[in-house]
C-alpha atoms as a PDB file:
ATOM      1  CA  UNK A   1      78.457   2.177 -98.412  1.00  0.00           C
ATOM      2  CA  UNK A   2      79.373   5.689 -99.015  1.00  0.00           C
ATOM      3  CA  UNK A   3      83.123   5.244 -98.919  1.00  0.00           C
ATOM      4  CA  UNK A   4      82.404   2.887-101.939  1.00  0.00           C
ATOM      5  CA  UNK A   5      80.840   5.724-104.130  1.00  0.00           C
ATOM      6  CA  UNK A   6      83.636   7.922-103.319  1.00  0.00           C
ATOM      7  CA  UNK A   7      85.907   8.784-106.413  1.00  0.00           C
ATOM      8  CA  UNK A   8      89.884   7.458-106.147  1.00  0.00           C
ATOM      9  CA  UNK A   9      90.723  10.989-107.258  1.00  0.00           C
ATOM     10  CA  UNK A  10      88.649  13.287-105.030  1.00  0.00           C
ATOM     11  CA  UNK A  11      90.085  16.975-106.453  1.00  0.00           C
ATOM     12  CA  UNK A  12      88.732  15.753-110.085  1.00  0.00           C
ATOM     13  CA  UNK A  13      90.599  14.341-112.700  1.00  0.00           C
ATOM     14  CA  UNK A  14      93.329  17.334-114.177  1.00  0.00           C
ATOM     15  CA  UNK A  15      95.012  16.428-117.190  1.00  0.00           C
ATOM     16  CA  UNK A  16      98.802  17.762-117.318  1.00  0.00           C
ATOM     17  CA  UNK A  17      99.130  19.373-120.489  1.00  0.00           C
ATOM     18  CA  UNK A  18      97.531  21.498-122.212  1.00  0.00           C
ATOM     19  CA  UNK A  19      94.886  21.435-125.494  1.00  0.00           C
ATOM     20  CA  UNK A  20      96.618  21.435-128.576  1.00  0.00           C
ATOM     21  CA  UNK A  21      99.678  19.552-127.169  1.00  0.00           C
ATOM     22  CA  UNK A  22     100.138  15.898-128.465  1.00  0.00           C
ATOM     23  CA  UNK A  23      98.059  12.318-127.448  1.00  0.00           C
ATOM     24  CA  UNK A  24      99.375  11.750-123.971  1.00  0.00           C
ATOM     25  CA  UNK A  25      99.253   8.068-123.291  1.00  0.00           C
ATOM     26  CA  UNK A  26      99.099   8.086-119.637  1.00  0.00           C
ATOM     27  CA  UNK A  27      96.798  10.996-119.367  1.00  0.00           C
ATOM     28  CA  UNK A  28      94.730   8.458-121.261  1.00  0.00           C
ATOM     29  CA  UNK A  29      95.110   5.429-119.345  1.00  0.00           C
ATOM     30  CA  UNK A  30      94.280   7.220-115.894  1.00  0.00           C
ATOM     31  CA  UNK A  31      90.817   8.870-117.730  1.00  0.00           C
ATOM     32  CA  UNK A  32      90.205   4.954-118.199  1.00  0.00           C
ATOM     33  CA  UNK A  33      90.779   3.959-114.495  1.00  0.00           C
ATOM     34  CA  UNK A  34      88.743   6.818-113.622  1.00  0.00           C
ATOM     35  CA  UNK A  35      85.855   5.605-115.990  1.00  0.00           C
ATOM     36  CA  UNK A  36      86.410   2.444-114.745  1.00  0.00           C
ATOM     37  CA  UNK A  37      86.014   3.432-110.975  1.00  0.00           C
ATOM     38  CA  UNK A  38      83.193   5.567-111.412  1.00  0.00           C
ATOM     39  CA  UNK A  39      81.390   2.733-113.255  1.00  0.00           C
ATOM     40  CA  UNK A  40      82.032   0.821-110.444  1.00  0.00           C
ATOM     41  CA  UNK A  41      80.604   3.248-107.773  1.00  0.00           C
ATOM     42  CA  UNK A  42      77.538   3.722-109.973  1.00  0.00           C
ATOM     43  CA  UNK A  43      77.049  -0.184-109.933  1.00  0.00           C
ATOM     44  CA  UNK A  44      77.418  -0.243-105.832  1.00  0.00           C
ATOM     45  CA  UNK A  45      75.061   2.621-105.702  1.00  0.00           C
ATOM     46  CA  UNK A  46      72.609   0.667-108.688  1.00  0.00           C
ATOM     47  CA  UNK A  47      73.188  -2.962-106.519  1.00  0.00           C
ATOM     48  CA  UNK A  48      72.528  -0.701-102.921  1.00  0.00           C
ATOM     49  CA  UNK A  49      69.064   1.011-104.261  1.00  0.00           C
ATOM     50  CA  UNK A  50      67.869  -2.540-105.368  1.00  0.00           C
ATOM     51  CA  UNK A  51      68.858  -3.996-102.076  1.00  0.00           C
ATOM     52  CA  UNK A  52      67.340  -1.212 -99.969  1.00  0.00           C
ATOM     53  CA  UNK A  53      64.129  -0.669-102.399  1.00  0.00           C
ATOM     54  CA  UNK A  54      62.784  -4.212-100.852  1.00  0.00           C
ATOM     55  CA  UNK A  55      63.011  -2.716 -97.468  1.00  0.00           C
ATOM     56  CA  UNK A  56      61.147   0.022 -99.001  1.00  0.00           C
ATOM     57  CA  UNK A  57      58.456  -1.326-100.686  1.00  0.00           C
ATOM     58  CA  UNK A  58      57.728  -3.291 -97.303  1.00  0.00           C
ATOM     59  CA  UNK A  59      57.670   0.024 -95.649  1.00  0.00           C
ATOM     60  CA  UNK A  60      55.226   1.463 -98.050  1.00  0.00           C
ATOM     61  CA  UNK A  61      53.154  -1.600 -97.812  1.00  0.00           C
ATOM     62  CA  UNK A  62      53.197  -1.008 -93.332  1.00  0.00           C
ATOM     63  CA  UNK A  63      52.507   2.474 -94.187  1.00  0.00           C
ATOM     64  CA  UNK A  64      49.527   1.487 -96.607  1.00  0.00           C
ATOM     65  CA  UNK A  65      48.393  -0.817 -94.300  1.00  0.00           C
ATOM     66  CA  UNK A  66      48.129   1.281 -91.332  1.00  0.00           C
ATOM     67  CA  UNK A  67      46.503   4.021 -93.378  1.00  0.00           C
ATOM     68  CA  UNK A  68      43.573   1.593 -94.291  1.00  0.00           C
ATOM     69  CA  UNK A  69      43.367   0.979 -90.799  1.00  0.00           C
ATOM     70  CA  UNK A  70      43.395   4.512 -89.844  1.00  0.00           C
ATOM     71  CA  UNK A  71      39.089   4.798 -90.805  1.00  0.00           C
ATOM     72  CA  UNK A  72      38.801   1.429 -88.611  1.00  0.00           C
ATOM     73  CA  UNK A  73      40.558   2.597 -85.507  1.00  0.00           C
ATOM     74  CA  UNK A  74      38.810   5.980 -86.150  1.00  0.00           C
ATOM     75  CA  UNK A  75      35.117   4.454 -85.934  1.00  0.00           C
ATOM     76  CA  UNK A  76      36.888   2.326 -82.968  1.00  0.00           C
ATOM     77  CA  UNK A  77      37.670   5.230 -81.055  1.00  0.00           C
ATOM     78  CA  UNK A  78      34.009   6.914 -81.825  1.00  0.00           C
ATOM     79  CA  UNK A  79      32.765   3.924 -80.482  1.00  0.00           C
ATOM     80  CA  UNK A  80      35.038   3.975 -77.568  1.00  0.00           C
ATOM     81  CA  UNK A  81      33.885   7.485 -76.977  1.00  0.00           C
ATOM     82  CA  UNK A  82      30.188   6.613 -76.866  1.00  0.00           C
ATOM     83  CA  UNK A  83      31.390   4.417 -74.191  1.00  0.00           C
ATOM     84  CA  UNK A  84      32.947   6.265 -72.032  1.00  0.00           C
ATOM     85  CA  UNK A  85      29.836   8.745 -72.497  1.00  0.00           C
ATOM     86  CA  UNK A  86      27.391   5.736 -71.761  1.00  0.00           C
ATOM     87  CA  UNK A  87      30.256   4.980 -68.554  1.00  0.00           C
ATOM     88  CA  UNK A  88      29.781   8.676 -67.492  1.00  0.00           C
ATOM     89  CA  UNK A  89      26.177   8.560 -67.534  1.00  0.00           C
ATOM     90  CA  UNK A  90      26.402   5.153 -66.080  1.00  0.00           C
ATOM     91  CA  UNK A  91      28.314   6.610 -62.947  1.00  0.00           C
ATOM     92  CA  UNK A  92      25.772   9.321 -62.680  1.00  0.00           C
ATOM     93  CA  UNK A  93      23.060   6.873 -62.258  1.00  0.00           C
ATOM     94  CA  UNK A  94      25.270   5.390 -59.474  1.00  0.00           C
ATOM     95  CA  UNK A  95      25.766   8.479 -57.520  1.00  0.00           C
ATOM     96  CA  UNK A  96      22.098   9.198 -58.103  1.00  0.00           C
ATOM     97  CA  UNK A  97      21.404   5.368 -57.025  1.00  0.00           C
ATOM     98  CA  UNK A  98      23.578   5.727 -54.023  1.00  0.00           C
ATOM     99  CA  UNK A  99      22.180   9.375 -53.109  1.00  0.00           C
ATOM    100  CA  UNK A 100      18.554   7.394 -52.924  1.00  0.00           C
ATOM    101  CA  UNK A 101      19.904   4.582 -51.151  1.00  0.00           C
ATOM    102  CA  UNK A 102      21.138   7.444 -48.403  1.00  0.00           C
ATOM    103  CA  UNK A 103      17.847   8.565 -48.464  1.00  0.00           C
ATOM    104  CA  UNK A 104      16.186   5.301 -47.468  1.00  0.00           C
ATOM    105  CA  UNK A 105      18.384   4.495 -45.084  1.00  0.00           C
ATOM    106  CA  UNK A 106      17.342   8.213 -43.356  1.00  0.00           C
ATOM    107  CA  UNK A 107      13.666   7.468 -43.857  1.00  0.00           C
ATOM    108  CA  UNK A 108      14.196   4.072 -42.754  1.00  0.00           C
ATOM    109  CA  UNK A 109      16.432   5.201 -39.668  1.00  0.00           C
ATOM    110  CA  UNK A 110      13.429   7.743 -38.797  1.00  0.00           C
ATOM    111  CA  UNK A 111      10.385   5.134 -39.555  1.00  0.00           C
ATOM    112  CA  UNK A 112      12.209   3.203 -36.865  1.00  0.00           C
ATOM    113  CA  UNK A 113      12.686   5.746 -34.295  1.00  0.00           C
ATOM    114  CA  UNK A 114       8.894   6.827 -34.539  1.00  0.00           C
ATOM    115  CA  UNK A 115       8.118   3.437 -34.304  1.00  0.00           C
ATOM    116  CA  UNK A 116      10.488   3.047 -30.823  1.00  0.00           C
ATOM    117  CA  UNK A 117       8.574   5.909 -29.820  1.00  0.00           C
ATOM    118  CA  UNK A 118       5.184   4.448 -30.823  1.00  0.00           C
ATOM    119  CA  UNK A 119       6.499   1.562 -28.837  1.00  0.00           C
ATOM    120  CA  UNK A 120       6.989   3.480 -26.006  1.00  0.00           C
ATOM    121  CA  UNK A 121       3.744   5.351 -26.413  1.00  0.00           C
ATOM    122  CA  UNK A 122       1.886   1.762 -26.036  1.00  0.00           C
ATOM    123  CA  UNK A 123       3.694   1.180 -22.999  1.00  0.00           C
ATOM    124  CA  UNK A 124       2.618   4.169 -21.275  1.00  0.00           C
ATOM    125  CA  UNK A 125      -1.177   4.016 -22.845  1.00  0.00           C
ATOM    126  CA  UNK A 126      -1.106   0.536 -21.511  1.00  0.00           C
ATOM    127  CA  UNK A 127       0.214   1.639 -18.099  1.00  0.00           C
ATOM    128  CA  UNK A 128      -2.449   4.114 -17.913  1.00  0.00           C
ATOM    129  CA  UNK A 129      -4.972   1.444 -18.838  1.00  0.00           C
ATOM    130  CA  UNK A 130      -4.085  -0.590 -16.172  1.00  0.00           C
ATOM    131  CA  UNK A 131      -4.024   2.329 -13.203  1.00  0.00           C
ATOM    132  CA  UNK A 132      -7.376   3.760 -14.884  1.00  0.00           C
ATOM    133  CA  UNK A 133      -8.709  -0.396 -14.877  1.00  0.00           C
ATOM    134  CA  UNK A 134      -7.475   0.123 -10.935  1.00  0.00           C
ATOM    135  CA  UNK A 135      -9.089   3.173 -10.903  1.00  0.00           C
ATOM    136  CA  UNK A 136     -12.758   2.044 -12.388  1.00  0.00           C
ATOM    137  CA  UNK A 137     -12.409  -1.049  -9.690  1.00  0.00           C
ATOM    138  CA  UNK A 138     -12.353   1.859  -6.745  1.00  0.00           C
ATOM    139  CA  UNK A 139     -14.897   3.908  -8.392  1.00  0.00           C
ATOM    140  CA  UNK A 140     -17.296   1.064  -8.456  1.00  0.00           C
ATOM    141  CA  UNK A 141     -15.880  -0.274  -5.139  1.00  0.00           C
ATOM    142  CA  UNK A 142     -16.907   3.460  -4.033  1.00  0.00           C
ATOM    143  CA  UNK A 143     -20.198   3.241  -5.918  1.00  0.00           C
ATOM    144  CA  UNK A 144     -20.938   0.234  -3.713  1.00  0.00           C
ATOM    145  CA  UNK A 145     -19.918   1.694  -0.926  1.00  0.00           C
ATOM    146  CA  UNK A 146     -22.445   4.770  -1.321  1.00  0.00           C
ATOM    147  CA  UNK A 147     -24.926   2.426  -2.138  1.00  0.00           C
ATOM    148  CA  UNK A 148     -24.911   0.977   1.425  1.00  0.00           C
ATOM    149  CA  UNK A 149     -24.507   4.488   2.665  1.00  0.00           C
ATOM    150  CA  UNK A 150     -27.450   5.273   1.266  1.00  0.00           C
ATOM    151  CA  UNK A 151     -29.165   2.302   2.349  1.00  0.00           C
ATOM    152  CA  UNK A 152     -27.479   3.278   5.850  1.00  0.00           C
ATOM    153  CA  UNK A 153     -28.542   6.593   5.483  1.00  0.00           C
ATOM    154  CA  UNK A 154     -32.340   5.837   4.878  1.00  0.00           C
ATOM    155  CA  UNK A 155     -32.073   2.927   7.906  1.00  0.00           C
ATOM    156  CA  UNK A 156     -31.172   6.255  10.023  1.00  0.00           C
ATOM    157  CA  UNK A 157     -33.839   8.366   8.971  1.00  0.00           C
ATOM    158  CA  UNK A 158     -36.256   5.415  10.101  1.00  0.00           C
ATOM    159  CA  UNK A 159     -34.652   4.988  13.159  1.00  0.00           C
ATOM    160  CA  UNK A 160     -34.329   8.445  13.962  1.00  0.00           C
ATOM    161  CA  UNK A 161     -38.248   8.852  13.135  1.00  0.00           C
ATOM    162  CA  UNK A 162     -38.607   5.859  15.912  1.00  0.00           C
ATOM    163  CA  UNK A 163     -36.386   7.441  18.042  1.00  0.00           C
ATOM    164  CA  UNK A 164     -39.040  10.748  18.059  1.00  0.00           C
ATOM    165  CA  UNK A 165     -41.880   8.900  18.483  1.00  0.00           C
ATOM    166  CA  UNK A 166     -40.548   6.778  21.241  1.00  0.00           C
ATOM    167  CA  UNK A 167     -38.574   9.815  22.753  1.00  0.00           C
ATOM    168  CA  UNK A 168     -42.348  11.696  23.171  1.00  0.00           C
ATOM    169  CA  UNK A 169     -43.487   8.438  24.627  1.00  0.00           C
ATOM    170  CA  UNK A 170     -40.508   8.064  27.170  1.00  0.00           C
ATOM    171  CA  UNK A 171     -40.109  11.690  28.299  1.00  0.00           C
ATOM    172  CA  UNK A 172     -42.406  10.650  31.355  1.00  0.00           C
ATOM    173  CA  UNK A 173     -40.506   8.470  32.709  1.00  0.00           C
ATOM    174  CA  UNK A 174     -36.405   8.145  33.579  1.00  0.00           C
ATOM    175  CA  UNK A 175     -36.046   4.639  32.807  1.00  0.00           C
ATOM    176  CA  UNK A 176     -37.625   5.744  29.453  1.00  0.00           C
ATOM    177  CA  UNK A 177     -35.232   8.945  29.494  1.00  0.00           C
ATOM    178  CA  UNK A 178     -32.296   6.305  30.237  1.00  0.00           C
ATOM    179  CA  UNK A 179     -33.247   4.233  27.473  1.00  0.00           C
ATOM    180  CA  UNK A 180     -33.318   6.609  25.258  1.00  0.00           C
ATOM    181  CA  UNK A 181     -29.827   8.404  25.807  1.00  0.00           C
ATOM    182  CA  UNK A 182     -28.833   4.613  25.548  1.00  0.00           C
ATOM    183  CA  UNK A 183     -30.353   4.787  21.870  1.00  0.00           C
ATOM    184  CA  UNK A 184     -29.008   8.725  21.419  1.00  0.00           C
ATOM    185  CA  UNK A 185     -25.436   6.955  22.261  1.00  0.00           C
ATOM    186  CA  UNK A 186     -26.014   4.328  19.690  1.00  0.00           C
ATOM    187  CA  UNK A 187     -27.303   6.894  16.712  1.00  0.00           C
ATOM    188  CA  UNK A 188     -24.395   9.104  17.607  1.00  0.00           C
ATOM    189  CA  UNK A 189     -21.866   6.131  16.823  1.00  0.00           C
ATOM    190  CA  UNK A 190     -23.977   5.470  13.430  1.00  0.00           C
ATOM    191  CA  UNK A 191     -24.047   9.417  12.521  1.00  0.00           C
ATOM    192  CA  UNK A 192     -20.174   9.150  12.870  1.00  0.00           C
ATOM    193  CA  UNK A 193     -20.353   6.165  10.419  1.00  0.00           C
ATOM    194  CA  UNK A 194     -22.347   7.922   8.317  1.00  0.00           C
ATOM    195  CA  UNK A 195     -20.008  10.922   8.027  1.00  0.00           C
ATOM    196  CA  UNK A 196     -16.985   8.909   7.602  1.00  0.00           C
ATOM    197  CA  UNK A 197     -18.948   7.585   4.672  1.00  0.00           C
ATOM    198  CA  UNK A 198     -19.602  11.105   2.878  1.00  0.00           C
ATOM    199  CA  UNK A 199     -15.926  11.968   3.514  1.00  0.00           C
ATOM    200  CA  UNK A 200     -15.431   8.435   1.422  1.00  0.00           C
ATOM    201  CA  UNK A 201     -17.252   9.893  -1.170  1.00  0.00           C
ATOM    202  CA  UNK A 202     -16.126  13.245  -1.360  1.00  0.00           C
ATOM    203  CA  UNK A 203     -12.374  11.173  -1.716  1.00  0.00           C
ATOM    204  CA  UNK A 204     -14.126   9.014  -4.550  1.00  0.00           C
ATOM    205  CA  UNK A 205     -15.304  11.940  -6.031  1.00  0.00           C
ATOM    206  CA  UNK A 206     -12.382  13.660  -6.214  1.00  0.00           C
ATOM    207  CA  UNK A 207     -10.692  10.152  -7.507  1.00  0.00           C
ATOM    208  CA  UNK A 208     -13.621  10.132 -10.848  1.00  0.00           C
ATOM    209  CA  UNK A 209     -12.818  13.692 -11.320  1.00  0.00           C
ATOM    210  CA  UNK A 210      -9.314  12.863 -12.198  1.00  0.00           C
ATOM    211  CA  UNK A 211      -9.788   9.920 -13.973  1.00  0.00           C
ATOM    212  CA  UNK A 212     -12.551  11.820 -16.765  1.00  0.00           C
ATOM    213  CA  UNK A 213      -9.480  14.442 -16.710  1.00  0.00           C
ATOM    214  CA  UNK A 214      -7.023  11.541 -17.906  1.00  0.00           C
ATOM    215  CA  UNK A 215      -9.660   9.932 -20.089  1.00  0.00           C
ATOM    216  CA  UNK A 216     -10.163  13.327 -21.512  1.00  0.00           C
ATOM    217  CA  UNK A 217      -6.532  13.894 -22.201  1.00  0.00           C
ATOM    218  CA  UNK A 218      -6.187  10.821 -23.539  1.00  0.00           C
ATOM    219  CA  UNK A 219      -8.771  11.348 -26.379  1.00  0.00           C
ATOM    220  CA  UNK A 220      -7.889  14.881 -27.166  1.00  0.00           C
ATOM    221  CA  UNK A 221      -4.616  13.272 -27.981  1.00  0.00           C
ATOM    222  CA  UNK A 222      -5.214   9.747 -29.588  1.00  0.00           C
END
């Protein structure tokens, strides 16, 4: 549209003549067509401002608009901001949620392993239960055992008291020293009996001895 406001005589109308000289007619007649033109470019540029101030006036009224909106999307992005604040601390209680959980799964992985080992630790008690169970049965087995060495024991005595009295009854006679190296023999062979039973229970001893050392060990530690 600018061509259209341009002027038909761009240098300016310059009358030829000068002032004082007489009425030129076609001096006149080109002032007219210049009048004429000019009101013509002033009517473009009157007709072009109305068209364009439509355009305008919906530009002003986008440009209102989004400045009433401006307070809205202001409080929108305050609120989006406590959000994303509420999303940080939210994703701080995660880590801190998943540090925990690591935490439990290490106390959980060691609760485990001390109970494998208290596992193991009834194994072996119950091991040593049953070899100190075997244990008791020798010791009583043993108990018995002295009992009828005692018993065996005391039958000696007796026997070797009868064997004095009959041996100063007997010394007279050969048959009666006969009979009794016959008997000597026979106490020898129950003397040996009887020693093989103290070495029995010196080993039984020495068996109870380490079994109250075991028990003993086992109490000072469970």
């Amino acid at each position: 549209m600018a061509e259209d406001f341009q002027s038909d005589n761009p240098q300016g109308f310059i009358p030829s003549g000068k002032a004082g000289e007489g009425f030129d007619l076609k001096e006149f007649k080109e002032l007219l067509q210049l009048a004429a033109h000019e009101r013509k470019n002033l009517q473009l540029l009157v007709e072009y401002f109305e068209k364009k101030s439509g355009e305008l006036d919906d530009k002003k009224r986008f440009f209102d608009r989004v400045s009433n909106q401006v307070p809205d999307a202001l409080r929108k992005l305050d609120t989006i901001e406590v959000r994303f604040e509420e999303i940080k601390t939210f994703d701080v209680r995660i880590r801190d949620f998943q540090r925990i959980s690591k935490e439990l799964n290490s106390n959980y992985n060691t609760l485990k392993r001390e109970l494998d080992e208290l596992h193991l630790l009834n194994e072996h008690i119950d091991s040593k239960t049953k070899s100190l169970g075997q244990q008791k049965m020798v010791v009583q087995k043993a108990n018995e055992d002295a009992g009828r060495l005692n018993v065996l024991v005391w039958d000696m005595d007796s026997k070797i008291k009868k064997l004095r009295e009959e041996s100063k009854l007997l010394k007279s006679s050969d048959r009666n020293i006969s009979r009794l190296e016959h008997i000597l023999d026979s106490v020898s062979s129950q003397v040996q009996d009887v020693v093989s039973m103290k070495d029995l229970l010196r080993t039984a001893a020495v068996k109870i001895g380490v079994m109250k050392d075991t028990l003993g060990e086992l109490d000072s530690r469970y």
